[in-house]
Each structure stands twice: as structure tokens, then as C-alpha cells.
Protein backbone atom coordinates (compact mmCIF):
# COMPACT_ATOMS: atom_id res chain seq x y z
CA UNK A 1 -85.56 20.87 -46.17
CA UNK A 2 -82.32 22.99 -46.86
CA UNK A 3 -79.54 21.21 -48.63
CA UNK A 4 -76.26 20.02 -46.25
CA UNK A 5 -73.07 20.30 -48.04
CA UNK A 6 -70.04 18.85 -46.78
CA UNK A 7 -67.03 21.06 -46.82
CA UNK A 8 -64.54 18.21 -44.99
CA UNK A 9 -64.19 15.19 -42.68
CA UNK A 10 -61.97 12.84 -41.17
CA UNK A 11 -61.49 9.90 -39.12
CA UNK A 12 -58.93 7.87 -37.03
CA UNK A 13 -57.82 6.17 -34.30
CA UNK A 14 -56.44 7.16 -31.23
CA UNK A 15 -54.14 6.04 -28.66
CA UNK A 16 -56.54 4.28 -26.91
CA UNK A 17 -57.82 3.06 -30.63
CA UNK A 18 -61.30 4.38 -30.57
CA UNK A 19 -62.74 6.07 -33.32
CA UNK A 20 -62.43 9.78 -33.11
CA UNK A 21 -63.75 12.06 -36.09
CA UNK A 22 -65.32 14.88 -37.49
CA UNK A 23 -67.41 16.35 -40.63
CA UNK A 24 -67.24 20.08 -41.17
CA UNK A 25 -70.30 21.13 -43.24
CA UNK A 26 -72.85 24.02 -44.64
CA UNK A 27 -76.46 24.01 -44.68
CA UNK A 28 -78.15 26.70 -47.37
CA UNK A 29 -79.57 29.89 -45.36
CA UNK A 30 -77.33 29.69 -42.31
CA UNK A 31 -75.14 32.12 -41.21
CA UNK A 32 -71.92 30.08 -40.17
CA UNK A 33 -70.74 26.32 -41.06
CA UNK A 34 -70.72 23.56 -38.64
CA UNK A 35 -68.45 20.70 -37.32
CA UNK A 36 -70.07 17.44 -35.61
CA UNK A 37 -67.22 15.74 -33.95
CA UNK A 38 -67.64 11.65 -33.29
CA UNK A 39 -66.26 9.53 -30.73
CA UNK A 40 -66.63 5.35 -30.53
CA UNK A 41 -65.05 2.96 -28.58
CA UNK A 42 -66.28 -0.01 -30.97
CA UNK A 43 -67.18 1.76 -34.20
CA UNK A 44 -70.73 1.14 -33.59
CA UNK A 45 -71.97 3.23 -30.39
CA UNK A 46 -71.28 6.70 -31.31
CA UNK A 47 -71.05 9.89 -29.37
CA UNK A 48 -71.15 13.13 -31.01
CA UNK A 49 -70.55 17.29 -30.09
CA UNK A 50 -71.91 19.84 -32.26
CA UNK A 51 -70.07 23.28 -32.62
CA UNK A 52 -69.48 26.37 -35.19
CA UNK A 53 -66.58 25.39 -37.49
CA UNK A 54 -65.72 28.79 -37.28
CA UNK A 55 -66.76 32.25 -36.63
CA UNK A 56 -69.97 31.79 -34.35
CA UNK A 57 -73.73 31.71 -36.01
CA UNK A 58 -76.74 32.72 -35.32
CA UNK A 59 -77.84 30.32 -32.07
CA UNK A 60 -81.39 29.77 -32.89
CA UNK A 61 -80.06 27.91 -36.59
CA UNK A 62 -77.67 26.03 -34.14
CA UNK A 63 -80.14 24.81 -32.53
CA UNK A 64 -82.46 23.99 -35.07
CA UNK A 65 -79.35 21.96 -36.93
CA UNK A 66 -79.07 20.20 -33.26
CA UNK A 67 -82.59 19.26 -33.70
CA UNK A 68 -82.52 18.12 -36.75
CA UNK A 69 -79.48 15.74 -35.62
CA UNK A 70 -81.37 14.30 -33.30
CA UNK A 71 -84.67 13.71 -34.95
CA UNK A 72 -83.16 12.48 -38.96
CA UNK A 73 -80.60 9.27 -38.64
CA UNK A 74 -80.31 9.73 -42.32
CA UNK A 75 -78.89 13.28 -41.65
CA UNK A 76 -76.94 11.96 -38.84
CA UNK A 77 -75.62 8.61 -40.78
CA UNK A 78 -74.51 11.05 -43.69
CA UNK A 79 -72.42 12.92 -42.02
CA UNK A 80 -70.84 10.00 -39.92
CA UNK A 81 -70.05 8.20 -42.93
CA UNK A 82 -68.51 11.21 -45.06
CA UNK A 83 -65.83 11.06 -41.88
CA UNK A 84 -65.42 7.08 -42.19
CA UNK A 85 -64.81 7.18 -45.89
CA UNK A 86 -62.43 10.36 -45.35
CA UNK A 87 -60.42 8.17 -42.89
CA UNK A 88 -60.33 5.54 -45.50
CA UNK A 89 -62.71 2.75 -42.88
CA UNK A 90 -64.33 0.02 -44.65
CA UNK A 91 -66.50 -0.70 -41.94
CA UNK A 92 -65.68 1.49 -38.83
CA UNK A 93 -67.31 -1.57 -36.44
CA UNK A 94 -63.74 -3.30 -38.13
């Protein structure tokens, strides 16, 4: 499996204090970097969108990364908690 490196993330709360977030990050042999953006209204249920951080990819590694997100919770958990420690949550379910 090709390694994930995490370029960035945050996390915080909006107006309507849900949790709203994001983790840029690179996986080794793709073209372009990607961002997964989080929402939650309790910390616990999470919704997520994935996108090119940047310039645009190649779309059959998008999807492939999409895939992956959807098939590997550890994947999926990573990168959810890199943006809850970056927003400096204990526990986002808080």
C-alpha cells in the first residue's frame, strides 16, 4: 500500500458549534495532494468531501484514494484525528 503523508490539518468550531475540519495530505506515486474536509454536529457522526488540495490530479488516483476512504477506517480515522489534534480536541465527541 503507498505511504500517506500528512502535509496539514485543522479543526474547529463553528457558529453553529459543530466540528468543521480538514487534513491536507500526499500519497507516494500520485500526481497532486489531497484535502478531506470533515463536518460533525456531535463530534462523533462525521461527514466528509474529498477534493485536490491544489492543482487538479490525475482522476482515476482520485478515485482510487476515494476508494480507499471508504473501504480502510484506519486510513479514514488517521486522517480525522491528525485534524482533531491540529485543533488542539481532546476528544472531539467533548
Amino acid at each position: 500500500m503507498s505511504q500517506v503523508r500528512i502535509e496539514r490539518a485543522d479543526m474547529k468550531r463553528d457558529e453553529e458549534d459543530q466540528f468543521v475540519g480538514y487534513t491536507v495530505f500526499s500519497i507516494d506515486g500520485h500526481a497532486a495532494s489531497y484535502e478531506i474536509t470533515f463536518l460533525s454536529k456531535n463530534g462523533r457522526d462525521w461527514d466528509y468531501s474529498l477534493n485536490f488540495a491544489a492543482e487538479p490530479g490525475l482522476e482515476e488516483q482520485f478515485l482510487q484514494v476515494d476508494e480507499r476512504l471508504e473501504e480502510e477506517d484506519e486510513l479514514f480515522d488517521d486522517l480525522l484525528d491528525a485534524a482533531i489534534d491540529a485543533g488542539h480536541f481532546d476528544d472531539a465527541s467533548e
